[in-house]
Protein backbone atom coordinates (compact mmCIF):
# COMPACT_ATOMS: atom_id res chain seq x y z
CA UNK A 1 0.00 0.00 0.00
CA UNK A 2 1.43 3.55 -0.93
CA UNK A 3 1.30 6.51 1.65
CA UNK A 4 -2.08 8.31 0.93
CA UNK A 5 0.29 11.60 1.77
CA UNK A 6 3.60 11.35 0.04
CA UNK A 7 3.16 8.24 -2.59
CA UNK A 8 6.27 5.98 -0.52
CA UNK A 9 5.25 2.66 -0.61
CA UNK A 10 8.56 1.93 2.51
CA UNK A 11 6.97 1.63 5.75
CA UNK A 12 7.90 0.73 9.54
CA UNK A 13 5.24 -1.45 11.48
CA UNK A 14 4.04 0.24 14.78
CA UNK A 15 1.68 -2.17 15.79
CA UNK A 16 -1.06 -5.42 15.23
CA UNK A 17 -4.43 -5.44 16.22
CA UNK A 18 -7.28 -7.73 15.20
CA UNK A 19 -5.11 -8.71 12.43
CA UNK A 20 -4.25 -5.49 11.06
CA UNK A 21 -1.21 -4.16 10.75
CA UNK A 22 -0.48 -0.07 11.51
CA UNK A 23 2.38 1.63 9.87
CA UNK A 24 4.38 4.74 9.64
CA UNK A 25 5.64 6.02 6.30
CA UNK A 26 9.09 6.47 6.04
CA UNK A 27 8.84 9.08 3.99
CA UNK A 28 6.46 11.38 5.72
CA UNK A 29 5.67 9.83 9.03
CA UNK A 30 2.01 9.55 8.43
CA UNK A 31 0.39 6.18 9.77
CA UNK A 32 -1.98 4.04 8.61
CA UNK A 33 -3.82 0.71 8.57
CA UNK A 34 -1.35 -1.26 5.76
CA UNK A 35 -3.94 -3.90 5.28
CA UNK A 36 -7.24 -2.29 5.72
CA UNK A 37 -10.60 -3.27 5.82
CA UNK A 38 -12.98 -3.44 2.63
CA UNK A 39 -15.59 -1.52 2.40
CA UNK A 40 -17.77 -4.32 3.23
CA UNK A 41 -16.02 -5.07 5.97
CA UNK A 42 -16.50 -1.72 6.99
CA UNK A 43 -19.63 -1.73 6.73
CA UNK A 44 -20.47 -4.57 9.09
CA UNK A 45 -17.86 -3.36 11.58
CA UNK A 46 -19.87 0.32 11.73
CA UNK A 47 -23.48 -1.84 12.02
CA UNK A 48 -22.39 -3.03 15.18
CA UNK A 49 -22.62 0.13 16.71
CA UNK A 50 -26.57 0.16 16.57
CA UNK A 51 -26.91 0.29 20.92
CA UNK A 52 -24.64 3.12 20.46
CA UNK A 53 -26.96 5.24 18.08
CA UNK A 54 -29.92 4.39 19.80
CA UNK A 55 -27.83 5.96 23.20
CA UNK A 56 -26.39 9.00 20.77
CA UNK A 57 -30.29 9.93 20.03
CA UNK A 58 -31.22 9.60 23.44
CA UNK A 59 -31.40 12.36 25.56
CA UNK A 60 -31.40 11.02 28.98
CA UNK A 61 -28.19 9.12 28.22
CA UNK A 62 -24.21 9.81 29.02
CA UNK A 63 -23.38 9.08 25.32
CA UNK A 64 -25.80 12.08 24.26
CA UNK A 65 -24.38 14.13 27.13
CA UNK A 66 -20.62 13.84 26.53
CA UNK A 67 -21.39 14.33 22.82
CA UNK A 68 -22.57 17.64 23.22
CA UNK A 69 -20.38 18.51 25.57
CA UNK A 70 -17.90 17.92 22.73
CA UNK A 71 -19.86 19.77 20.56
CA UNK A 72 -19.73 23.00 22.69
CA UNK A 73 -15.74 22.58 22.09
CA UNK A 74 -16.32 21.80 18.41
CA UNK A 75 -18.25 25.29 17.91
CA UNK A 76 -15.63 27.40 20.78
CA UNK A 77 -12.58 26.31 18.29
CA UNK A 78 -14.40 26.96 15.43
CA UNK A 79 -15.11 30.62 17.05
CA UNK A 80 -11.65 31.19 17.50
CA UNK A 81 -11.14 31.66 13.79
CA UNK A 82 -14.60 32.88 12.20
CA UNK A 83 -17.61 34.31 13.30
CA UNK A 84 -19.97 33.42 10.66
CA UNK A 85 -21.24 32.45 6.76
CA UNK A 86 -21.95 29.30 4.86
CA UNK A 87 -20.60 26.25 6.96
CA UNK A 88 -20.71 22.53 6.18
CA UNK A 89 -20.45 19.85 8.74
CA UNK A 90 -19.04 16.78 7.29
CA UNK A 91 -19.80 13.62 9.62
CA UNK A 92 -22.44 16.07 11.70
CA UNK A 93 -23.39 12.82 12.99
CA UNK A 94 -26.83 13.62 14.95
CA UNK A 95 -26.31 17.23 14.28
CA UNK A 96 -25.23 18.45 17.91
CA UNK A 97 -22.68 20.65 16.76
CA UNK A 98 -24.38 21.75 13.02
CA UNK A 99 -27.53 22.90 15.80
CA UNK A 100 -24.72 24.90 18.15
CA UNK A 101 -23.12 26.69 14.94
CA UNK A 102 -26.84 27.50 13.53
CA UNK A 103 -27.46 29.16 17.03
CA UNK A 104 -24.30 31.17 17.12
CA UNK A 105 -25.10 32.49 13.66
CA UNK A 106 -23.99 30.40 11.13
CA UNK A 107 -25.80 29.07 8.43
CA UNK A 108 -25.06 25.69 9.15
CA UNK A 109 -25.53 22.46 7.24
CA UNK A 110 -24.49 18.85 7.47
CA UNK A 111 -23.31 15.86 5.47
CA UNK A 112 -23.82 12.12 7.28
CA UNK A 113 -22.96 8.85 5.96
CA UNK A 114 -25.91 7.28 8.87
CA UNK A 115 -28.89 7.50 7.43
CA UNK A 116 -30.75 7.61 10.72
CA UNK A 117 -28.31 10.09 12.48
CA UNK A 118 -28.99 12.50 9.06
CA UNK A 119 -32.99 12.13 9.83
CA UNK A 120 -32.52 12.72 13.26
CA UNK A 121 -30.38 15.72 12.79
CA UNK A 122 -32.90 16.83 10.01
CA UNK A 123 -36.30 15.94 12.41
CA UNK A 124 -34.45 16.79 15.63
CA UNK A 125 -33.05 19.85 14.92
CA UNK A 126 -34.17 21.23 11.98
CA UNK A 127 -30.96 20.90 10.18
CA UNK A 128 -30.40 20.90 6.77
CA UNK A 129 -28.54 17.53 6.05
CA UNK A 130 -27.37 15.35 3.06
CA UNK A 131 -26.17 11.69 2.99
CA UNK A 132 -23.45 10.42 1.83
CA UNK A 133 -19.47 11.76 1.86
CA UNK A 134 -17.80 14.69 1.20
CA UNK A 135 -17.64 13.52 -2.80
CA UNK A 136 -21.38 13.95 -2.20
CA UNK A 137 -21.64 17.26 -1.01
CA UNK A 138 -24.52 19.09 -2.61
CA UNK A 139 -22.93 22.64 -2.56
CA UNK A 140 -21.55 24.55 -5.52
CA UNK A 141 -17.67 24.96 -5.77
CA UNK A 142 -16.40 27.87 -3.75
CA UNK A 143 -19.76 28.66 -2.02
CA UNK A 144 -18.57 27.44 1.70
CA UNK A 145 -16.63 30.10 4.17
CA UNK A 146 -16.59 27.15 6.72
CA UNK A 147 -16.22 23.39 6.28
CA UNK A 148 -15.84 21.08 9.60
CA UNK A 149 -14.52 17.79 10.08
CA UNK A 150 -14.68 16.50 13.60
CA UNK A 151 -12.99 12.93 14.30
CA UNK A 152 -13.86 11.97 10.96
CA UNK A 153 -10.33 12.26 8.79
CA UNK A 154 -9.12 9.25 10.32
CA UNK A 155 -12.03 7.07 9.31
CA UNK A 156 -11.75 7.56 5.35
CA UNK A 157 -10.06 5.72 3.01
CA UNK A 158 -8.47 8.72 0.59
CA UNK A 159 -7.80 11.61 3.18
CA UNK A 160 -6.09 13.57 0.84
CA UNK A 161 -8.81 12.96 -1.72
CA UNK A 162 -11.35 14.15 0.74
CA UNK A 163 -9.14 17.68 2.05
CA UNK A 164 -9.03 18.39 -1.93
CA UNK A 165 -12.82 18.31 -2.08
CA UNK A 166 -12.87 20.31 1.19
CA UNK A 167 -10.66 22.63 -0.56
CA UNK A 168 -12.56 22.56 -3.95
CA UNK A 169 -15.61 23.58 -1.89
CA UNK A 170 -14.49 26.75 0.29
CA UNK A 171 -14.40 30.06 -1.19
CA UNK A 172 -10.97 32.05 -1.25
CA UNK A 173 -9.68 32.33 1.99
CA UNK A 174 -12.28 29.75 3.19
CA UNK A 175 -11.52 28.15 6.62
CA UNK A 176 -11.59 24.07 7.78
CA UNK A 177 -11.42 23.42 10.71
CA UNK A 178 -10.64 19.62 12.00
CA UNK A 179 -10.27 17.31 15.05
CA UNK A 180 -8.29 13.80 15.43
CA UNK A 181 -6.58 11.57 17.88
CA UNK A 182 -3.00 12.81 17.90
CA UNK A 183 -0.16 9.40 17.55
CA UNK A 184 2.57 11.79 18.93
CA UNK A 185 0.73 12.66 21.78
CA UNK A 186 2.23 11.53 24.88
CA UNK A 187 0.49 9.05 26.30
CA UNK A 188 0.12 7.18 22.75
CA UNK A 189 3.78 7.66 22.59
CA UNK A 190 4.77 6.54 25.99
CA UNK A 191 2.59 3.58 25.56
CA UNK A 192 3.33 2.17 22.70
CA UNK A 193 6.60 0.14 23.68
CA UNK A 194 4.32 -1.22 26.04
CA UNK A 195 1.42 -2.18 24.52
CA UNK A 196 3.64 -3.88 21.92
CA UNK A 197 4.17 -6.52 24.62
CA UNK A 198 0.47 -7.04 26.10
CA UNK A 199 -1.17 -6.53 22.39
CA UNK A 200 -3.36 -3.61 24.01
CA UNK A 201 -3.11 -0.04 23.16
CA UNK A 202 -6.33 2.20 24.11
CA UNK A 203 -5.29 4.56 21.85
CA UNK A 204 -7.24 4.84 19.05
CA UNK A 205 -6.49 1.51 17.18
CA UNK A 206 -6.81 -0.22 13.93
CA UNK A 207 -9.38 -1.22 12.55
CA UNK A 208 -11.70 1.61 12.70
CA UNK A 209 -8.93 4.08 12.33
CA UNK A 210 -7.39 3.89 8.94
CA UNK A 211 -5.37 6.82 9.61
CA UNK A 212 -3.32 7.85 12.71
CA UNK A 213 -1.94 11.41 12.41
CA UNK A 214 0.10 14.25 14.37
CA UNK A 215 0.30 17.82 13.80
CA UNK A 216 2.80 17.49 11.67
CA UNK A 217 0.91 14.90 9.14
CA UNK A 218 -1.81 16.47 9.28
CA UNK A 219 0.12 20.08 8.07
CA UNK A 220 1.77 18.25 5.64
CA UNK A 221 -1.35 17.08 3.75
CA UNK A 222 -3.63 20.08 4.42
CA UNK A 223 -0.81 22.07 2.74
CA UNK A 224 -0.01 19.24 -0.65
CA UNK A 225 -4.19 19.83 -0.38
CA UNK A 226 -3.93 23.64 -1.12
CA UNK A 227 -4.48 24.87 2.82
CA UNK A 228 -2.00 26.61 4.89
CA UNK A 229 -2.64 25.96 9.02
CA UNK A 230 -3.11 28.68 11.13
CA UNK A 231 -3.86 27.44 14.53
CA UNK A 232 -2.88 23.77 16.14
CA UNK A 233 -4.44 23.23 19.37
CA UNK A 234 -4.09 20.13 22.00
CA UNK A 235 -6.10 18.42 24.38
CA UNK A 236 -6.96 15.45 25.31
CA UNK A 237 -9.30 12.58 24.66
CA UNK A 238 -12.30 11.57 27.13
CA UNK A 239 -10.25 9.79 30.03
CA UNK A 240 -13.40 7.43 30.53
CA UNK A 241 -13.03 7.04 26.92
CA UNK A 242 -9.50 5.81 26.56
CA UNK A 243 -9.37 4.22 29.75
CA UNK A 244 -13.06 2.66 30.56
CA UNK A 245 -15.04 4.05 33.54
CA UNK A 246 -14.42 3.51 36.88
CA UNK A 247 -16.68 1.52 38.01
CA UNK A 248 -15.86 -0.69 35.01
CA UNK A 249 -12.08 -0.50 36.06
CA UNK A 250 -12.28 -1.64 39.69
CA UNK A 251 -13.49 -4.91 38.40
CA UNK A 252 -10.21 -5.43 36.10
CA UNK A 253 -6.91 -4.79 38.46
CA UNK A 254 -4.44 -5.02 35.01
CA UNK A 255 -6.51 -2.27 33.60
CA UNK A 256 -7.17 -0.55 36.64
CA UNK A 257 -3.04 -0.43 36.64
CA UNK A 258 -2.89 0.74 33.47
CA UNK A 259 -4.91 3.26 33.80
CA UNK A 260 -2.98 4.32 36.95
CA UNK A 261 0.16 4.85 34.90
CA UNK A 262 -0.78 6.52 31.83
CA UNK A 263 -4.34 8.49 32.38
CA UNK A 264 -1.54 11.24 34.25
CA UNK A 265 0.06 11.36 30.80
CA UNK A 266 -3.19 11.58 29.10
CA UNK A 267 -4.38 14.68 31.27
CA UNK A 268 -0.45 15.82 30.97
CA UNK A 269 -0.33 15.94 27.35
CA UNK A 270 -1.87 19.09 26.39
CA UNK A 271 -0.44 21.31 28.82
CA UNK A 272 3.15 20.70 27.32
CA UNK A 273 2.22 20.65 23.49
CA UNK A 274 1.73 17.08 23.35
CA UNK A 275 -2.42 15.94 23.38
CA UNK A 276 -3.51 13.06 22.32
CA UNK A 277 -6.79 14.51 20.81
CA UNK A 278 -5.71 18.02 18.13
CA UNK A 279 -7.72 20.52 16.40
CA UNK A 280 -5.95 21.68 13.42
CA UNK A 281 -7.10 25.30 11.41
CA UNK A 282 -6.62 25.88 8.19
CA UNK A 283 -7.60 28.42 5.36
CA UNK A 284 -7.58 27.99 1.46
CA UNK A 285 -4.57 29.27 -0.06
CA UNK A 286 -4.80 30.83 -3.84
């Protein structure tokens, strides 16, 4: 398989799971799945996740809760760089943070592959929201100021492909704004060695990840995409996330241990440059 970045097909292996294999690019650094899923395979590895939408649309639930608490820091970044105009939320999921930007003044729309988290978004929220990926984007050329893609660049298969659509579809000077887990964060990186040897890293892992990046990755293909960044921010991911919750811990001593040594590094992270969760700004150049 060829870097989806630079084009080098010479790559170190990082690490196994599930029987795929993630690797680093020797040319640019970028990692990625080396033997990925097909898109069938895909396809029945995302279907699982059916108790998960049915807590996402439910708002009584933690899932619902956390995700909009993510989605207030999806629309505060997105804030930091523009205050309004036409913005497109690729992966909107539900439509928590399309709904956020619409209040703040935006005219806000969204693009989800899940058809029922596009007709909740649409019956929920009153959201206008297409199907289907960024290739399917009903907007014009040049008639976006804003295009957002939160935790979503790591899940396609042509990354570059998809930031040259994103570009294709700003206006001069248009802004994107993205989120990802961060492989040169310090946790993932002070774990690694380690979860080499007990074939468990909690950091985002193959196979549902086809991409891990780092700032400097991600940079590097927003800019061979026609984007030059202007802001790179860290933080970290959802402890309970990575690690499991608590209550879910105490049962499991090994993981309770492991989650004693490295959730420090986790919280650490973004307070010296080094998150394991980035947003990355960008506007169009030309």
């Amino acid at each position: 398989m060829t870097c989806n970045s630079c084009a080098s097909t010479s790559a170190e292996h990082l690490f196994r799971a599930k029987g795929y294999d993630l690797v680093r690019c020797t040319g640019c650094g970028l990692a990625y799945i080396a033997n990925p899923p097909s898109a069938e395979e895909l396809k029945v590895l995302y279907s699982a996740g059916a108790s998960y939408h049915a807590a996402l649309c439910d708002h009584s639930s933690t899932t619902f809760a956390t995700q909009d608490r993510i989605a207030v820091r999806h629309l505060a970044e997105t804030l930091r760089s523009v205050k309004g105009g036409r913005l497109l939320d690729v992966g909107c999921s539900i439509g928590q943070f399309a709904a956020r930007a619409k209040a703040a003044g935006f005219a806000a729309m969204g693009l989800e592959m899940n058809a029922a988290s596009a007709v909740f978004a649409r019956t929920h929220y009153g959201l206008d929201v297409a199907e289907g990926t960024i290739h399917d984007a009903p907007q014009e050329p040049g008639s976006l100021d804003v295009l957002t893609m939160f935790d979503v660049i790591e899940h396609v298969p042509d990354p570059l492909g998809d930031l040259r659509k994103a570009w294709d579809l700003l206006a001069p000077g248009g802004t994107i704004v993205l989120s990802t887990p961060n492989i040169d964060g310090l946790f993932p990186k002070a774990s690694l060695p380690l979860a080499k040897k007990l074939d468990y890293w909690p950091h985002p892992e193959p196979p549902y990840h086809l991409y891990q990046f780092s700032a400097k990755t991600l940079g590097a293909m927003l800019a061979n995409a026609g984007f030059a960044v202007t802001s790179t921010r860290h933080f970290a991911i959802d402890l309970a996330y990575t690690f499991g919750q608590m209550q879910t811990l105490l049962k499991m001593p090994k993981r309770l241990a492991y989650a004693g040594l490295f959730a420090p590094m986790a919280a650490l992270g973004p307070m010296i440059g080094q998150g394991d969760w980035i947003y990355v700004t960008a506007r169009k150049a030309g």
